[in-house]
C-alpha atoms as a PDB file:
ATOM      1  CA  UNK A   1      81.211  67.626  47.632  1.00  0.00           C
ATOM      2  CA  UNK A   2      84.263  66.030  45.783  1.00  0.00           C
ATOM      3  CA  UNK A   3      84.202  62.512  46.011  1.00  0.00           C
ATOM      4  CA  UNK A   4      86.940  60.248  47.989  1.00  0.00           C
ATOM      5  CA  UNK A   5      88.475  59.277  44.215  1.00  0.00           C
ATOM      6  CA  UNK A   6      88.205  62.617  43.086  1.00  0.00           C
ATOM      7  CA  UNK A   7      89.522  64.051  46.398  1.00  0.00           C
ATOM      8  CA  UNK A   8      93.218  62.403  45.231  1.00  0.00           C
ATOM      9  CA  UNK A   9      93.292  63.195  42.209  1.00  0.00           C
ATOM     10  CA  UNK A  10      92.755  66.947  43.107  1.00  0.00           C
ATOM     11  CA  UNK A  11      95.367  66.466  45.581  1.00  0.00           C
ATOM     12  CA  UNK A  12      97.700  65.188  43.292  1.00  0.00           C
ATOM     13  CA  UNK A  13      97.381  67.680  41.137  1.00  0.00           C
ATOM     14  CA  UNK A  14      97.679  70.329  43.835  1.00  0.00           C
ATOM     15  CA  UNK A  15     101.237  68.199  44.828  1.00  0.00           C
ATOM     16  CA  UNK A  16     102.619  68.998  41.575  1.00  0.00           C
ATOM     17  CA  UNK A  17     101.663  72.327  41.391  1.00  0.00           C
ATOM     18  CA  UNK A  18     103.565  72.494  44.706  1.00  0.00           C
ATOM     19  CA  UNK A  19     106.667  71.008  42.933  1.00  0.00           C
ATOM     20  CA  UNK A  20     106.514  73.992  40.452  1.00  0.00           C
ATOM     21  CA  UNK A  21     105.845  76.804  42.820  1.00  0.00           C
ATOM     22  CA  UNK A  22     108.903  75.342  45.014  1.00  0.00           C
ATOM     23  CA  UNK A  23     111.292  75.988  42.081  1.00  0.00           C
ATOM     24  CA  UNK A  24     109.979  79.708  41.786  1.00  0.00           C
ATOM     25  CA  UNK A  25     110.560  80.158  45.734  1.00  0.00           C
ATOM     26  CA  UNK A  26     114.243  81.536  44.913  1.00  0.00           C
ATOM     27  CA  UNK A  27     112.405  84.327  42.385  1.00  0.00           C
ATOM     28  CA  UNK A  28     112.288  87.970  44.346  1.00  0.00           C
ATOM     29  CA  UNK A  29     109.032  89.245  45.355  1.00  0.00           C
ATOM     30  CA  UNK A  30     106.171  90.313  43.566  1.00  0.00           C
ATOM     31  CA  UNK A  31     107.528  93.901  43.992  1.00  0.00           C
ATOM     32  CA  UNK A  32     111.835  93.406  43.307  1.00  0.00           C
ATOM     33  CA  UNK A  33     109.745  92.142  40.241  1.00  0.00           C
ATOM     34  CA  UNK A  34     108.669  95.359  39.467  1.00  0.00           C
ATOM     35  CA  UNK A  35     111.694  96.988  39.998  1.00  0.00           C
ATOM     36  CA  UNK A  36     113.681  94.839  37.676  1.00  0.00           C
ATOM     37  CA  UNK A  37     111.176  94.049  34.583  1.00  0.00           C
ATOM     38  CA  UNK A  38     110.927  98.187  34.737  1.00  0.00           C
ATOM     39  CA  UNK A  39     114.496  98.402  35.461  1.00  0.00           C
ATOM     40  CA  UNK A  40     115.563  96.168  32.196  1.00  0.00           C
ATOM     41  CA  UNK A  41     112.443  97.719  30.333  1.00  0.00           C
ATOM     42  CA  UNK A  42     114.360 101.707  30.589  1.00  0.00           C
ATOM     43  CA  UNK A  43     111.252 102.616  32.153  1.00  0.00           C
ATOM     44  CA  UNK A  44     111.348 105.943  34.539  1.00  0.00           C
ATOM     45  CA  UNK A  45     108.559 105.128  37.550  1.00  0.00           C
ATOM     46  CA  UNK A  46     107.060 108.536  36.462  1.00  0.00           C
ATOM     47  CA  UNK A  47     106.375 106.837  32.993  1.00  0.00           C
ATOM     48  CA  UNK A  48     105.272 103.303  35.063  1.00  0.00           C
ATOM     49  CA  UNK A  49     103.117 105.490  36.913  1.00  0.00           C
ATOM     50  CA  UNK A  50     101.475 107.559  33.809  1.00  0.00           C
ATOM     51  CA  UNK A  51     100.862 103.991  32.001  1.00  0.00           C
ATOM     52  CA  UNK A  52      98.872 102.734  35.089  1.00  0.00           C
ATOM     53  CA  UNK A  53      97.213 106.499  36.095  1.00  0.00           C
ATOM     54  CA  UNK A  54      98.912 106.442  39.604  1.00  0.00           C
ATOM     55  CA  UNK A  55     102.125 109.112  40.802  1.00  0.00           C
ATOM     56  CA  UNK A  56     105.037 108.188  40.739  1.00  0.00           C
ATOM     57  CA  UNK A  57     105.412 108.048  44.793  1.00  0.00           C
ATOM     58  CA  UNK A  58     102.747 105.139  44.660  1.00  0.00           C
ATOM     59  CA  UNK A  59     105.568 103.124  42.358  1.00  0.00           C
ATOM     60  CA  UNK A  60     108.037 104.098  44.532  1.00  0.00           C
ATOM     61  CA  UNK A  61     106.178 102.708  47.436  1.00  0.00           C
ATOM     62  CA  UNK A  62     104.993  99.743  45.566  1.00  0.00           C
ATOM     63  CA  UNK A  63     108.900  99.045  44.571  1.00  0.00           C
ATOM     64  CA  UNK A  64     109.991  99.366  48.043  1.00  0.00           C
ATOM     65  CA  UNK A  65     107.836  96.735  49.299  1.00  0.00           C
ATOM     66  CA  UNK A  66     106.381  98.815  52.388  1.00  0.00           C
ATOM     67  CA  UNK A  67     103.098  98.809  50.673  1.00  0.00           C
ATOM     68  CA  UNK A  68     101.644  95.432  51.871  1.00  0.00           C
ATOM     69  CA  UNK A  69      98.102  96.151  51.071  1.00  0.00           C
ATOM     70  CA  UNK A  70      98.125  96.407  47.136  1.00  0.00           C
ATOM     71  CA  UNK A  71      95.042  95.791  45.503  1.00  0.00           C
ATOM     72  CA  UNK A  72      94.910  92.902  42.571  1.00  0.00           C
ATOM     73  CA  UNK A  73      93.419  95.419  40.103  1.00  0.00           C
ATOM     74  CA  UNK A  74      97.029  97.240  40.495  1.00  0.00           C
ATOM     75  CA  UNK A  75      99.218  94.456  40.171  1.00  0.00           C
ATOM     76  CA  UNK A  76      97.217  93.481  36.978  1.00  0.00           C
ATOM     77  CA  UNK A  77      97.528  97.437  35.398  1.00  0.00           C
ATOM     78  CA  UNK A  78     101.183  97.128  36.265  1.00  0.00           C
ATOM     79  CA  UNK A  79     101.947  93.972  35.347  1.00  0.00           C
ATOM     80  CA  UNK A  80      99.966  94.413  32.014  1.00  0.00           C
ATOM     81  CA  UNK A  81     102.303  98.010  31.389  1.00  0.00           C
ATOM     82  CA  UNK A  82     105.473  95.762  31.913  1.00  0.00           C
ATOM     83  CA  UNK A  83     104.143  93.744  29.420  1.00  0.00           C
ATOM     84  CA  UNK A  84     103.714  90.868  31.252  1.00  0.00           C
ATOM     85  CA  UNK A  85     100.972  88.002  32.557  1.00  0.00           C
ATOM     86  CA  UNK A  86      99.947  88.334  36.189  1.00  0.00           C
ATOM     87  CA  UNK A  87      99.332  84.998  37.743  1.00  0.00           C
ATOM     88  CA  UNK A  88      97.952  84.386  41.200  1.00  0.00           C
ATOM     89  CA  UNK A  89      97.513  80.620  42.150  1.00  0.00           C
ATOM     90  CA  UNK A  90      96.245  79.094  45.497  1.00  0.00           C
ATOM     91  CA  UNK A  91      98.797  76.711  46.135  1.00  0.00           C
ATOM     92  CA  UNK A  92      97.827  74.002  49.089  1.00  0.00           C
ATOM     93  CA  UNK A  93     101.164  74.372  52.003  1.00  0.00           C
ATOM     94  CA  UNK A  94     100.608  70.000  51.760  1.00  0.00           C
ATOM     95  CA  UNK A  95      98.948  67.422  50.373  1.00  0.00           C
ATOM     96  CA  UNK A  96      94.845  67.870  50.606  1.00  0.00           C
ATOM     97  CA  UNK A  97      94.273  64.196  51.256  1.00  0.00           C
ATOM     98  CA  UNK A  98      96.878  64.020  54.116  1.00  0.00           C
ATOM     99  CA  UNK A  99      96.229  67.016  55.497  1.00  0.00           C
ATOM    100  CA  UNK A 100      92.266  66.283  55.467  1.00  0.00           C
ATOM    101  CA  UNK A 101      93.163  62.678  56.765  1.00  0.00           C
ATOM    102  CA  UNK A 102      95.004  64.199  59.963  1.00  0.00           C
ATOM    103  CA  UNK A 103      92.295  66.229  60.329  1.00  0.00           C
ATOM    104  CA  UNK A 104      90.169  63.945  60.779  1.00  0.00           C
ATOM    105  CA  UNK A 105      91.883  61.850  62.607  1.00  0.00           C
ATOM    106  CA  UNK A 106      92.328  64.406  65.064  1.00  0.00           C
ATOM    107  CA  UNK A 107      88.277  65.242  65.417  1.00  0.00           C
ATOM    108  CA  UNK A 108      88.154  61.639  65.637  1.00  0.00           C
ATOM    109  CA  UNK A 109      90.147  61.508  68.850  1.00  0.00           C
ATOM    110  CA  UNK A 110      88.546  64.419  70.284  1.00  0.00           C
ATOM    111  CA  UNK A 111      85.477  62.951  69.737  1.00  0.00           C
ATOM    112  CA  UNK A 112      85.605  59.319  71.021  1.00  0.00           C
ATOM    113  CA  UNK A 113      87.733  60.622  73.907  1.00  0.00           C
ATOM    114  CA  UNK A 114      85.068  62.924  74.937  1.00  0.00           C
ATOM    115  CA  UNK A 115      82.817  59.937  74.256  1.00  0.00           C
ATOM    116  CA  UNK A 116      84.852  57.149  76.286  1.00  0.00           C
ATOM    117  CA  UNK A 117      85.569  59.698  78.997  1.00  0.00           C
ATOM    118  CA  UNK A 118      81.681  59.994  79.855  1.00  0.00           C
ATOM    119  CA  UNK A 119      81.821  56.150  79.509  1.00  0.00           C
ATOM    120  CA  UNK A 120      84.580  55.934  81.868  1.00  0.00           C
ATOM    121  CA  UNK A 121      82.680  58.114  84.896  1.00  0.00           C
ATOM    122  CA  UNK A 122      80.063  55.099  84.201  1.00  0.00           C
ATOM    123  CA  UNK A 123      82.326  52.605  84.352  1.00  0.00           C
ATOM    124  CA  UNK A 124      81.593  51.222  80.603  1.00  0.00           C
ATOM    125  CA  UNK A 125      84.920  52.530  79.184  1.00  0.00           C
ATOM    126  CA  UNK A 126      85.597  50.324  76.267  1.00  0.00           C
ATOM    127  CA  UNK A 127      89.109  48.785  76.076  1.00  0.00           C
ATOM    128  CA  UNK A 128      92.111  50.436  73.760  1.00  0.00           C
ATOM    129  CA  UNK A 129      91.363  48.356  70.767  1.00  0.00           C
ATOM    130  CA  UNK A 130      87.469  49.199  70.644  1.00  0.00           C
ATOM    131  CA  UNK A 131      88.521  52.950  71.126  1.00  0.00           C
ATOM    132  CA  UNK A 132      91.015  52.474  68.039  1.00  0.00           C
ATOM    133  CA  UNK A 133      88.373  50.949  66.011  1.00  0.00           C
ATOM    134  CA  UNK A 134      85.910  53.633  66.822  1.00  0.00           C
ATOM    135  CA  UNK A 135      88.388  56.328  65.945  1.00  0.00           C
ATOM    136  CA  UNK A 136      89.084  54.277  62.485  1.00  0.00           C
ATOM    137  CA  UNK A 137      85.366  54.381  61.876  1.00  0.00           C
ATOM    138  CA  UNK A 138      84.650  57.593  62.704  1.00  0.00           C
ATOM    139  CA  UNK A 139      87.179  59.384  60.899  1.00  0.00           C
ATOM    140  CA  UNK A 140      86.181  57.388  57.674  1.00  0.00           C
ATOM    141  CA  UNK A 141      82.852  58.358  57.993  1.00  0.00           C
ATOM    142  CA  UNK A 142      84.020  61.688  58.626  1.00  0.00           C
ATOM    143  CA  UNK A 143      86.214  61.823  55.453  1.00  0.00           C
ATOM    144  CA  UNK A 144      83.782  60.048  53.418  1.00  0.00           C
ATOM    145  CA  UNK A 145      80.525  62.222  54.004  1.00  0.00           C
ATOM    146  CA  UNK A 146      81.193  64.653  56.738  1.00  0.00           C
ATOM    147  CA  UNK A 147      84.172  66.626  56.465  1.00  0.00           C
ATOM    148  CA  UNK A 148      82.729  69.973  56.671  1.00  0.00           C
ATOM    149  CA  UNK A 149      82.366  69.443  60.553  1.00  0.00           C
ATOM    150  CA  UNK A 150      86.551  69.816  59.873  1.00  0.00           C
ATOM    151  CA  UNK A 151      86.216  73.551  60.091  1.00  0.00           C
ATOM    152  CA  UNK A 152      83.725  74.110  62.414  1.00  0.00           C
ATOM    153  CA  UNK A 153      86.385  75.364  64.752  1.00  0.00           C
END
């Protein structure tokens, strides 16, 4: 498991990888891609379709964006016939430290809450601060050497 040190640092470089992708968000789709790189090339989609062995109906679909389920393997023959690079990425939607500290956090609550609410029926709930430190605790220790339990949902 990564390490708390090592944890930001991946995180950080995740952030500016997020930076990047946000400046590509105004590009077209994957597919309007296709479209215009053949487009600009003075490629028919019958020749498209010859240079990746599919018909020519399967580029039309594939241009159109209806086809939603296209396989990686097909994106890669076409993008390799428009003589480009294909590049998928796994971009993080936020930061992985944050978003694994409120996580945390959260299972923290749920926990000590369950905890303090079994207290309570025995009337030996802890006061507000002791709850807050337990929470504190708990989600460090959570962070620290447990956060697989975080998707355990």
């Amino acid at each position: 498991m990564i390490n708390q040190t090592s944890l930001i640092q991946v995180s950080a470089k995740f952030a500016k990888l997020r930076e990047k992708v946000n400046q590509f968000a105004q590009f077209p789709s994957i597919f309007k891609q296709i479209y215009l790189l053949r487009s600009a090339l003075g490629m028919t989609q019958k020749q498209l379709a010859a240079r990746i062995k599919c018909q020519q109906g399967d580029i039309a679909k594939l241009e159109s964006e209806h086809k939603t389920d296209v396989q990686i393997s097909t994106l890669q023959k076409t993008a390799a016939a428009l003589n480009c690079d294909l590049i998928l990425m796994m971009v993080p939607k936020s930061n992985i430290a944050e978003y694994i500290e409120t996580k945390s956090e959260q299972m923290a609550r749920k926990l000590i809450a369950a905890s303090s609410a079994n207290m309570a029926m025995e009337i030996q709930k802890p006061e507000k601060n002791v709850i807050g430190a337990q929470i504190k605790d708990l989600k460090e220790d959570i962070i620290k050497h447990r956060r697989s339990l975080l998707w355990n949902d």
